[in-house]
PDB file of N, CA and C in Angstrom:
ATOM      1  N   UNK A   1      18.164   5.739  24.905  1.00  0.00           N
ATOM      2  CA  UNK A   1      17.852   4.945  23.732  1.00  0.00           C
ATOM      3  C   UNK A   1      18.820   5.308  22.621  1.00  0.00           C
ATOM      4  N   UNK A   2      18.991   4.403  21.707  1.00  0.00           N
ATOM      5  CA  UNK A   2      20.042   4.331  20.598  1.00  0.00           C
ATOM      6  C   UNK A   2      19.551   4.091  19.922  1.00  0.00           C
ATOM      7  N   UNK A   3      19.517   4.894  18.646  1.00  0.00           N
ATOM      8  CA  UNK A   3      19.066   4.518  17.270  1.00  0.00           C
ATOM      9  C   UNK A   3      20.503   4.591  16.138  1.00  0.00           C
ATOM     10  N   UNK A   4      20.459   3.773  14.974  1.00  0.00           N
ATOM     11  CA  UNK A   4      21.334   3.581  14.048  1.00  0.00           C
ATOM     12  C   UNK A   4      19.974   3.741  12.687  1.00  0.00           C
ATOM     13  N   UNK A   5      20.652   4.475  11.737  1.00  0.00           N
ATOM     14  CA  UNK A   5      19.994   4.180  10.271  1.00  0.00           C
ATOM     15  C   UNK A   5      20.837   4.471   9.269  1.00  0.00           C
ATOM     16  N   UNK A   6      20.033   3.673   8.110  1.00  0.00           N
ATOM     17  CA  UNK A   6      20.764   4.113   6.899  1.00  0.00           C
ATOM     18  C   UNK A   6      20.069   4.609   5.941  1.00  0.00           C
ATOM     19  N   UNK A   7      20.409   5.610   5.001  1.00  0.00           N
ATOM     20  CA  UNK A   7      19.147   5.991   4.195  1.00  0.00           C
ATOM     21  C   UNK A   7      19.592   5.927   2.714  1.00  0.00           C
ATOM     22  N   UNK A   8      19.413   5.719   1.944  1.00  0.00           N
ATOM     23  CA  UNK A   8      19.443   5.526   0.512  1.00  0.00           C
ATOM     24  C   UNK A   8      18.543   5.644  -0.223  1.00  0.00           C
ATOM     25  N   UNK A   9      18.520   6.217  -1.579  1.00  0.00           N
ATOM     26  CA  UNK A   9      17.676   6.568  -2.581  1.00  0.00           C
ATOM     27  C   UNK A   9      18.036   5.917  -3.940  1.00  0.00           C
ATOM     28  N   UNK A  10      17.513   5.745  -4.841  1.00  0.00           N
ATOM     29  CA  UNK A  10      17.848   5.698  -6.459  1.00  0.00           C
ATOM     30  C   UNK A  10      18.889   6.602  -6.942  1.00  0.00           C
ATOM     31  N   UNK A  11      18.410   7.423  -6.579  1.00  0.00           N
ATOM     32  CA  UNK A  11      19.754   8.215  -7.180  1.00  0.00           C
ATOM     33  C   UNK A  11      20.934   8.960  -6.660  1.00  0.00           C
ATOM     34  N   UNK A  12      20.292   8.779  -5.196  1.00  0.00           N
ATOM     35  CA  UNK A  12      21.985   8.921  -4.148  1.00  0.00           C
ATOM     36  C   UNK A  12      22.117  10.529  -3.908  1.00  0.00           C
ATOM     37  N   UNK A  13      20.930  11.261  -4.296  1.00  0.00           N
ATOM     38  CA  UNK A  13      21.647  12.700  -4.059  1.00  0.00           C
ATOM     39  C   UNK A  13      20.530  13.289  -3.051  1.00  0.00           C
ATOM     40  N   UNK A  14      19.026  13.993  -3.275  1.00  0.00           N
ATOM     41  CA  UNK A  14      18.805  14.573  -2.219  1.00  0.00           C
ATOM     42  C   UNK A  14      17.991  13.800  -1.326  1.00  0.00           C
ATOM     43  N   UNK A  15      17.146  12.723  -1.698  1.00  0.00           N
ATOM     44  CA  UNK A  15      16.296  12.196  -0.290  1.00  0.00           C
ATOM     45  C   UNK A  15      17.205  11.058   0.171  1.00  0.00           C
ATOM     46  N   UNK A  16      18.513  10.716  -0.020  1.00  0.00           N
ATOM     47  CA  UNK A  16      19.338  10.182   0.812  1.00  0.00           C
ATOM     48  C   UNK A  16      19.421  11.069   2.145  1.00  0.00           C
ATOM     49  N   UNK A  17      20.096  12.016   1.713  1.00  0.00           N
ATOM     50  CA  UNK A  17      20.750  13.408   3.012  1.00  0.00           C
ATOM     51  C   UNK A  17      19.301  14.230   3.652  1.00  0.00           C
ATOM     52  N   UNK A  18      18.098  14.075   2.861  1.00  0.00           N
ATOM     53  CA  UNK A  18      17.220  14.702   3.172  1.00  0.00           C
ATOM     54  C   UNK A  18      16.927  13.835   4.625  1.00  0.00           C
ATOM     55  N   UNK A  19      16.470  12.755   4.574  1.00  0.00           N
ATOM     56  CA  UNK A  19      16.181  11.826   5.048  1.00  0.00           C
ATOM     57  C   UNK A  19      16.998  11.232   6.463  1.00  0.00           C
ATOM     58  N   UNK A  20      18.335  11.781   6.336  1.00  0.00           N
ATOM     59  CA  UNK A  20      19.277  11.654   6.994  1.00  0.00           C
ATOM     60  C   UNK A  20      18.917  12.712   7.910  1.00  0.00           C
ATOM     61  N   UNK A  21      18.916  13.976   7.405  1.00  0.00           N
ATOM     62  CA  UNK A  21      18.615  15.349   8.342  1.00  0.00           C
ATOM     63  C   UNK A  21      17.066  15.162   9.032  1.00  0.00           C
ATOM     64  N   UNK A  22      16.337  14.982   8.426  1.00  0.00           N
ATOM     65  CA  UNK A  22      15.217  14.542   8.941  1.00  0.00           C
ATOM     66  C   UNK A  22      14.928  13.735  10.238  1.00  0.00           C
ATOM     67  N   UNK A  23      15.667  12.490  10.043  1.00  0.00           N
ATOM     68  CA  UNK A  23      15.843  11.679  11.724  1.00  0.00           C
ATOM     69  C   UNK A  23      16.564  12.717  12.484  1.00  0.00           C
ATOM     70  N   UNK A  24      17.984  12.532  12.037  1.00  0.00           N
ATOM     71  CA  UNK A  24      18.642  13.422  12.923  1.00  0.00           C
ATOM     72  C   UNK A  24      17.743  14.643  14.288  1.00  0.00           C
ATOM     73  N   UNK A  25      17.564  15.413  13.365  1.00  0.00           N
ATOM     74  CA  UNK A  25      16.299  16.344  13.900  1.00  0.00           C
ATOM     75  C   UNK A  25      15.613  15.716  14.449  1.00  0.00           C
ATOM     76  N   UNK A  26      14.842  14.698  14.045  1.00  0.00           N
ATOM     77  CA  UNK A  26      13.512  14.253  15.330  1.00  0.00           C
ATOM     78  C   UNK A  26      14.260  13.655  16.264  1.00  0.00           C
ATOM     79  N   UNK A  27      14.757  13.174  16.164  1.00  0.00           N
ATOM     80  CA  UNK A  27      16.054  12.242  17.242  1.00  0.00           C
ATOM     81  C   UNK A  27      16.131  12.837  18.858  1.00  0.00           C
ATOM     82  N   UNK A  28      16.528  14.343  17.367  1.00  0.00           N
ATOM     83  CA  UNK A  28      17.010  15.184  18.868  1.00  0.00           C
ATOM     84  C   UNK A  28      15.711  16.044  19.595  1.00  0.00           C
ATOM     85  N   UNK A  29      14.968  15.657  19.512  1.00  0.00           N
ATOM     86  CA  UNK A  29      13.636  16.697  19.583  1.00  0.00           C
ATOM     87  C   UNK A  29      13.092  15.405  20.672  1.00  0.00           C
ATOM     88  N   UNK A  30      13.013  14.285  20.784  1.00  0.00           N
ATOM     89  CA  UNK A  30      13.082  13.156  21.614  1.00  0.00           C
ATOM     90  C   UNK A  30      13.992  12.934  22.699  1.00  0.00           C
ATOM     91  N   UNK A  31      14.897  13.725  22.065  1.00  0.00           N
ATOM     92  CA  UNK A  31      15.937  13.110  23.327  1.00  0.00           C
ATOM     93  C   UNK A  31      16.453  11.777  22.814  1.00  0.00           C
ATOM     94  N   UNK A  32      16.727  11.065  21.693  1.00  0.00           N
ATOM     95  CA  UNK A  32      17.475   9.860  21.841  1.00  0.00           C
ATOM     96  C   UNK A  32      18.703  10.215  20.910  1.00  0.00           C
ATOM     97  N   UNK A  33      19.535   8.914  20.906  1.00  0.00           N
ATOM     98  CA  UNK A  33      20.752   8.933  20.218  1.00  0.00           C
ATOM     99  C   UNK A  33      20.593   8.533  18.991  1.00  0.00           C
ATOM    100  N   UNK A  34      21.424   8.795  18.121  1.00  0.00           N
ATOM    101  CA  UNK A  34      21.168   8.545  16.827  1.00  0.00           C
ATOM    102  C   UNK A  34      22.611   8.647  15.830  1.00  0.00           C
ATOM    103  N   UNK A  35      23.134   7.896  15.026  1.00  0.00           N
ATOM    104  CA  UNK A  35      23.543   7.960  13.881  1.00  0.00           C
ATOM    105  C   UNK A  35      23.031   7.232  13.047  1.00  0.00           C
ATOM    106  N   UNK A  36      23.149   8.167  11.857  1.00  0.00           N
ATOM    107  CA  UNK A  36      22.396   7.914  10.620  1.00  0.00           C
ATOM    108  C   UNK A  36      24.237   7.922   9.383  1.00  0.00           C
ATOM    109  N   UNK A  37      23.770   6.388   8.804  1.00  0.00           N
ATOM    110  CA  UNK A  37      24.921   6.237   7.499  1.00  0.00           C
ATOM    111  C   UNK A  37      23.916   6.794   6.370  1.00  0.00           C
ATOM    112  N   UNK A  38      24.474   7.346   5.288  1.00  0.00           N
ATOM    113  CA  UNK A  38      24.063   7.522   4.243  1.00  0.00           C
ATOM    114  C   UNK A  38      24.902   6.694   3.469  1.00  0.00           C
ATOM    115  N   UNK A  39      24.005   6.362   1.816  1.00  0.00           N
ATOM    116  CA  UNK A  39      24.556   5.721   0.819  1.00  0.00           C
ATOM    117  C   UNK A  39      24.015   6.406  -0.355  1.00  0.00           C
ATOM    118  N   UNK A  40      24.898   7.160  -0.802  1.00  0.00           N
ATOM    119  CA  UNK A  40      24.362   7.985  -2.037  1.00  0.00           C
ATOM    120  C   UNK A  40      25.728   7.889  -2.902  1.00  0.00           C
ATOM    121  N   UNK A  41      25.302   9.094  -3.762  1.00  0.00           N
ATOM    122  CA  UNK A  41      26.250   8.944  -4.798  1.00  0.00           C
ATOM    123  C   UNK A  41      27.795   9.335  -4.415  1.00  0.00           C
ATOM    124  N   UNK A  42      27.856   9.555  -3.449  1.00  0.00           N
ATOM    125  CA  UNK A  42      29.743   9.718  -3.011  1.00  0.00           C
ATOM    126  C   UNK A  42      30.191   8.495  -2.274  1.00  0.00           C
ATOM    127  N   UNK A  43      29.003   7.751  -2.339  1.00  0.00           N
ATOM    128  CA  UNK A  43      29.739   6.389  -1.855  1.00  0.00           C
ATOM    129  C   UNK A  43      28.476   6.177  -0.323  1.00  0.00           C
ATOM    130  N   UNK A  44      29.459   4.990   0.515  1.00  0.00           N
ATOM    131  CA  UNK A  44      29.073   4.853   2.183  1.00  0.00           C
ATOM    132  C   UNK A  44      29.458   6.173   2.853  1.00  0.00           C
ATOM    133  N   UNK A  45      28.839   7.054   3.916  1.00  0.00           N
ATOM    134  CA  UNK A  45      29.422   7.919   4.257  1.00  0.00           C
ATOM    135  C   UNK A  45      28.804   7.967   5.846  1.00  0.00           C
ATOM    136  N   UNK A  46      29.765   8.340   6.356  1.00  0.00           N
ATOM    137  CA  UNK A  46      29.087   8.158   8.528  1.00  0.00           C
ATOM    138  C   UNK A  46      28.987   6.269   8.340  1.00  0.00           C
ATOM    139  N   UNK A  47      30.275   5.696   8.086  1.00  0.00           N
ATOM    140  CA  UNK A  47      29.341   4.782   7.994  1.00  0.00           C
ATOM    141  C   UNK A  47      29.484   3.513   9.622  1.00  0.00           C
ATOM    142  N   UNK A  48      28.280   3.000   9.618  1.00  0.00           N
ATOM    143  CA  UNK A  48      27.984   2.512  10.944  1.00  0.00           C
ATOM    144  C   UNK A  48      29.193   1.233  11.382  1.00  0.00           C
ATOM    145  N   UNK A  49      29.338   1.040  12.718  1.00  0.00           N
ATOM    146  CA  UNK A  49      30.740   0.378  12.729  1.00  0.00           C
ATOM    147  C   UNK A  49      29.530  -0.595  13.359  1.00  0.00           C
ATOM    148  N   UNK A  50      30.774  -1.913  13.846  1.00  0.00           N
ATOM    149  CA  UNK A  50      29.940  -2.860  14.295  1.00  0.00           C
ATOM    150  C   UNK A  50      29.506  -2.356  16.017  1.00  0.00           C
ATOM    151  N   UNK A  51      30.217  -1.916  16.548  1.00  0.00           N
ATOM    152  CA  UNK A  51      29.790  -1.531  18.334  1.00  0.00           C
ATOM    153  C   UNK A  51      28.706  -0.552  17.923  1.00  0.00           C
ATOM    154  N   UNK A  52      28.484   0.189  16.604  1.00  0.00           N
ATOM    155  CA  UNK A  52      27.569   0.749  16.555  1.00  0.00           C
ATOM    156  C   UNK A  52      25.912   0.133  16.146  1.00  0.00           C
ATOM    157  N   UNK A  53      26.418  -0.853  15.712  1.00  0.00           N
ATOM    158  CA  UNK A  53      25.036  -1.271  15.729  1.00  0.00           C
ATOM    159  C   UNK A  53      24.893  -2.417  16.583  1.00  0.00           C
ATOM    160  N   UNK A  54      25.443  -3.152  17.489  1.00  0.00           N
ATOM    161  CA  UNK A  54      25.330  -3.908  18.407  1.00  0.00           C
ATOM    162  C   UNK A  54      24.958  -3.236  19.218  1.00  0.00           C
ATOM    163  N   UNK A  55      25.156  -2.229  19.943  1.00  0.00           N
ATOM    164  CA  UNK A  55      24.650  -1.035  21.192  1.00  0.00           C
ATOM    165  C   UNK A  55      23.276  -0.295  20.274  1.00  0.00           C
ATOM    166  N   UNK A  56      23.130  -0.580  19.695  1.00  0.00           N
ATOM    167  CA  UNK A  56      21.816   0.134  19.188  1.00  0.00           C
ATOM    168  C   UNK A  56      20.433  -0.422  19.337  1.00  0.00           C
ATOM    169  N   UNK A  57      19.671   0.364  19.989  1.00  0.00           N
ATOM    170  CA  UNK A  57      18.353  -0.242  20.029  1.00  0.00           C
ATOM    171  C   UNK A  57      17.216  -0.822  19.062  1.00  0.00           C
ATOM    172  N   UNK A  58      17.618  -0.097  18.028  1.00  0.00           N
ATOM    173  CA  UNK A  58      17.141  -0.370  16.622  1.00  0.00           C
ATOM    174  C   UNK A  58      17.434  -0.187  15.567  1.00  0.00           C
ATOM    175  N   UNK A  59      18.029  -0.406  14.729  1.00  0.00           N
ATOM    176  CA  UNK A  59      18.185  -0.185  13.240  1.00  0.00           C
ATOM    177  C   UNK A  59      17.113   0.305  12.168  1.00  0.00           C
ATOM    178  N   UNK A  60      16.964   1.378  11.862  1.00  0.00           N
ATOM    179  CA  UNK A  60      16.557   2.025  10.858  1.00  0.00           C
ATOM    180  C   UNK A  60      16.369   1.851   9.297  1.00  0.00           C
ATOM    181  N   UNK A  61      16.402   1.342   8.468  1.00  0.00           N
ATOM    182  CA  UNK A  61      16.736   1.883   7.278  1.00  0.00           C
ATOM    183  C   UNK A  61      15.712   2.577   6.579  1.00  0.00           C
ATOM    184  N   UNK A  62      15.757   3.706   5.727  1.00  0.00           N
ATOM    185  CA  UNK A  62      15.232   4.578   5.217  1.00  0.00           C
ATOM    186  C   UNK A  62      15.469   4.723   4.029  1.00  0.00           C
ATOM    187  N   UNK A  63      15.329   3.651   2.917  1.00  0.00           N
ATOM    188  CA  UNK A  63      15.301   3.564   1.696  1.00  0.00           C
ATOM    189  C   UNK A  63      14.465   2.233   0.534  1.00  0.00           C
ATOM    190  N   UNK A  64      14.239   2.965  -0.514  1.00  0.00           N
ATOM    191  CA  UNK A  64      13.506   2.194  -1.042  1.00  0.00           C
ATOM    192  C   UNK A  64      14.555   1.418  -2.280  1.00  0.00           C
ATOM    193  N   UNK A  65      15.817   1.286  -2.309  1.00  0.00           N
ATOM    194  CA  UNK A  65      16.216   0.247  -2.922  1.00  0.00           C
ATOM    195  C   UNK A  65      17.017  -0.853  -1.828  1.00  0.00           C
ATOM    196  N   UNK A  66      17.886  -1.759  -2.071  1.00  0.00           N
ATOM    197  CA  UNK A  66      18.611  -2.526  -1.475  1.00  0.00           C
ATOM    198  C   UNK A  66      20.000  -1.545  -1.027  1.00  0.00           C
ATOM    199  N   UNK A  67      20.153  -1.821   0.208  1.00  0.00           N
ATOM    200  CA  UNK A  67      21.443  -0.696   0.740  1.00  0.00           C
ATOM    201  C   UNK A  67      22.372  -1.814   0.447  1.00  0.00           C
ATOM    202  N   UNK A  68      23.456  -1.391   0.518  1.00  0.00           N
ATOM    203  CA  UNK A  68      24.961  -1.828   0.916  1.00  0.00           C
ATOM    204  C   UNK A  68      25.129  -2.376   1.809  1.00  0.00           C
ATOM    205  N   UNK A  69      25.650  -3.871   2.422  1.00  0.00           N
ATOM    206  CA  UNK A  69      25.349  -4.622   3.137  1.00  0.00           C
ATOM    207  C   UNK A  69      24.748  -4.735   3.851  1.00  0.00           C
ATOM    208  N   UNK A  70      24.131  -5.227   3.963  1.00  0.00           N
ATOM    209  CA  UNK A  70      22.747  -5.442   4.726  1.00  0.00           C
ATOM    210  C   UNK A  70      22.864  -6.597   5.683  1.00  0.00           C
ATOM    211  N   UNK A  71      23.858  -7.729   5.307  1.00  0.00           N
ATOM    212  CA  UNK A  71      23.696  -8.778   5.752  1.00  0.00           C
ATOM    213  C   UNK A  71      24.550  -8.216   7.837  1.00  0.00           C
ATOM    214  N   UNK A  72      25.276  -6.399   7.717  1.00  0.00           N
ATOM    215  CA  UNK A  72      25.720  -6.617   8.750  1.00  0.00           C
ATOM    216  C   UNK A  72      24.770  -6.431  10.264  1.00  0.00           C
ATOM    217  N   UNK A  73      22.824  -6.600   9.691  1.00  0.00           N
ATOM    218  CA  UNK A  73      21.703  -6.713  10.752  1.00  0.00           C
ATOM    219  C   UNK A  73      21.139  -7.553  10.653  1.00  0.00           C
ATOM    220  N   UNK A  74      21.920  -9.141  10.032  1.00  0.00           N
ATOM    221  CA  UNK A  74      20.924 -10.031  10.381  1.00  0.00           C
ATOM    222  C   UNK A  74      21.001 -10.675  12.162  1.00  0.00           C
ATOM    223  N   UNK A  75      19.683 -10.682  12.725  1.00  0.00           N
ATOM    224  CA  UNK A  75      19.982 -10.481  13.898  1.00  0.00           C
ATOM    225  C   UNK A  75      20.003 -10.001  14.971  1.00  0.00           C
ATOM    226  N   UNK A  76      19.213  -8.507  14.358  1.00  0.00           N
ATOM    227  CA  UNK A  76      19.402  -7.329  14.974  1.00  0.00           C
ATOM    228  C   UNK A  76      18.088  -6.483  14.743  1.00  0.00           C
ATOM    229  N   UNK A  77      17.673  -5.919  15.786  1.00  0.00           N
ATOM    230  CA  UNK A  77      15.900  -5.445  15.708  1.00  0.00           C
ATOM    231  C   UNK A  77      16.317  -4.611  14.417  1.00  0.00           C
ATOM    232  N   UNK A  78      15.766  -4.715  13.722  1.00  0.00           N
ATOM    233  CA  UNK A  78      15.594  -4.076  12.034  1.00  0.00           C
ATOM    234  C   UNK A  78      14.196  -3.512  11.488  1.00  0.00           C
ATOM    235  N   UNK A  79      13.918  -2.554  11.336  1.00  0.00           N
ATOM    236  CA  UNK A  79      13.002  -1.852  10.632  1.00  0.00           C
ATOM    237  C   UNK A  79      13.109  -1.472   9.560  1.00  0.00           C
ATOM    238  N   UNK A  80      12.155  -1.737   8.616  1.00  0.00           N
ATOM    239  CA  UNK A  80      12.474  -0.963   7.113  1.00  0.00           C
ATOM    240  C   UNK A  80      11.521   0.104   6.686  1.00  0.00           C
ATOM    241  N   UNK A  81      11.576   1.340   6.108  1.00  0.00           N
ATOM    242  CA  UNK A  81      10.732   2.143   6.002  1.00  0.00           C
ATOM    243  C   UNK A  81      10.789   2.631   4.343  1.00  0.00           C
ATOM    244  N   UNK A  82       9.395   3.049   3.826  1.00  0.00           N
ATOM    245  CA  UNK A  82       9.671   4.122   2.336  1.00  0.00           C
ATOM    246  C   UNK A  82      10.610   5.161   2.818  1.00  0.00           C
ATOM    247  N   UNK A  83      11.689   5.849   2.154  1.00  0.00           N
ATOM    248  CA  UNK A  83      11.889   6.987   2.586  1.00  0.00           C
ATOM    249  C   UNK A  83      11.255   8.063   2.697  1.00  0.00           C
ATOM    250  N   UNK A  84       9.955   7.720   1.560  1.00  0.00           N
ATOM    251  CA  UNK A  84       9.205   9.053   1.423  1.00  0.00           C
ATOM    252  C   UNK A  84       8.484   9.052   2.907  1.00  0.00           C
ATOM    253  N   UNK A  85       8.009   8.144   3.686  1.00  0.00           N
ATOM    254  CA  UNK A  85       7.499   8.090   4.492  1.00  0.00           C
ATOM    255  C   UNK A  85       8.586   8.655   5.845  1.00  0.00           C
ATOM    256  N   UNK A  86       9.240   8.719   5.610  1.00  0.00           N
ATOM    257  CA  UNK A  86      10.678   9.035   6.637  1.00  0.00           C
ATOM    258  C   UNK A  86      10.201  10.777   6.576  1.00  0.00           C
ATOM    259  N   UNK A  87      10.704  11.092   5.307  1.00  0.00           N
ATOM    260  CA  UNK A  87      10.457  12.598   4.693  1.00  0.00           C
ATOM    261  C   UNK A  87       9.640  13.073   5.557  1.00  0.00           C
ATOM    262  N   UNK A  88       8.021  12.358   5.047  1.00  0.00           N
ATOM    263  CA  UNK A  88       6.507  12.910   5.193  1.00  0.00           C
ATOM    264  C   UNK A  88       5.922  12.849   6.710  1.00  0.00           C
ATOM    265  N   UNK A  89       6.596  11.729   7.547  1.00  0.00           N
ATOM    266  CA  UNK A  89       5.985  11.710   8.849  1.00  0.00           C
ATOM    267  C   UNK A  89       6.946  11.038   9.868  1.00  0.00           C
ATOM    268  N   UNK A  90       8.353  11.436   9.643  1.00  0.00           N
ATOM    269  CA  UNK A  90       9.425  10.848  10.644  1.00  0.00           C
ATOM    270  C   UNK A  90       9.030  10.644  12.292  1.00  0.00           C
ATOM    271  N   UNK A  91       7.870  11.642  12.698  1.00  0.00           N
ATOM    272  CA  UNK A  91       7.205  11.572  14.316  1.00  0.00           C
ATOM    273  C   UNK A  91       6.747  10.156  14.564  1.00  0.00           C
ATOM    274  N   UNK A  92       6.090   9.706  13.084  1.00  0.00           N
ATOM    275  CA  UNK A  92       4.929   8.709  13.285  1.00  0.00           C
ATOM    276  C   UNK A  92       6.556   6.964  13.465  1.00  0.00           C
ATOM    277  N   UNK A  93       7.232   7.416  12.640  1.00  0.00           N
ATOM    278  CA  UNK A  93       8.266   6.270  12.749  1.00  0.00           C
ATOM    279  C   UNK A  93       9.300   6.247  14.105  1.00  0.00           C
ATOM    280  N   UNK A  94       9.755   7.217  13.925  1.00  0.00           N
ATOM    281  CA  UNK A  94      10.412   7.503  15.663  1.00  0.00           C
ATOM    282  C   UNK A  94       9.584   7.107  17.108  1.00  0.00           C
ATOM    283  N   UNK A  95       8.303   7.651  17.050  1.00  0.00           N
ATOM    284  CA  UNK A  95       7.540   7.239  18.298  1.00  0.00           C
ATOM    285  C   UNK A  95       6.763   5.879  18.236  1.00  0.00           C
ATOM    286  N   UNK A  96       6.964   5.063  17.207  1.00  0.00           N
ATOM    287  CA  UNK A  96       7.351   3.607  17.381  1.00  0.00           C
ATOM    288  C   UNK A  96       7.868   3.050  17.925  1.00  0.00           C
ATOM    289  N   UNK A  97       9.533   3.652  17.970  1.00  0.00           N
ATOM    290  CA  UNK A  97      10.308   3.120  18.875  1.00  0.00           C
ATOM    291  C   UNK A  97      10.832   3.587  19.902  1.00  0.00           C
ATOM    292  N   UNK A  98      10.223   4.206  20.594  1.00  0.00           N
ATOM    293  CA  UNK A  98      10.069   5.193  21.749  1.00  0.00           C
ATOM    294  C   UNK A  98      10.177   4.380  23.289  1.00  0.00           C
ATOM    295  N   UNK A  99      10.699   4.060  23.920  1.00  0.00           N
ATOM    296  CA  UNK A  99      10.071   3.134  25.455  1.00  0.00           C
ATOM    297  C   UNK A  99       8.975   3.991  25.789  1.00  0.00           C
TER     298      UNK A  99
END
């Protein structure tokens, strides 16, 4: 399984990367694949290519404002989450998309 996300915050500094480390970690505690883009205050960073989200089983995002293009998952199994909820119970969002 392949996962892609992006995580963004208001203010671009710690529950962007928090949030980022957070999947990451459960990801791997599952056994699936995963890159995670962040969008914080240094800009797009890891950021997702198109074979990367076409080969991906699901798209992620993990933020509570509008990310940076967005328009490149219309199309594409898309999930949207609070980040705080990413933070607080990443098991409960990951084993959603679990086969």
């Amino acid at each position: 399984m392949k996962i892609v996300a992006v995580t963004a915050c208001p203010t671009g500094i710690a529950h962007t990367y928090m949030a980022a480390d957070v999947l990451t970690k459960a990801a791997a505690k599952y056994g699936v694949s995963i890159k995670v883009e962040t969008q914080g205050a240094m800009g797009i960073e890891n950021e997702l290519t198109l074979a990367d989200i076409v080969n991906a089983d699901v798209v992620i995002i993990a933020s509570d404002i509008e990310i940076a293009n967005k328009n490149r998952f219309v199309g594409i199994n898309t999930k949207q989450y609070n980040i705080e909820l990413v933070l607080t119970d990443v098991d409960q969002i990951l084993s959603k998309h679990l086969p």
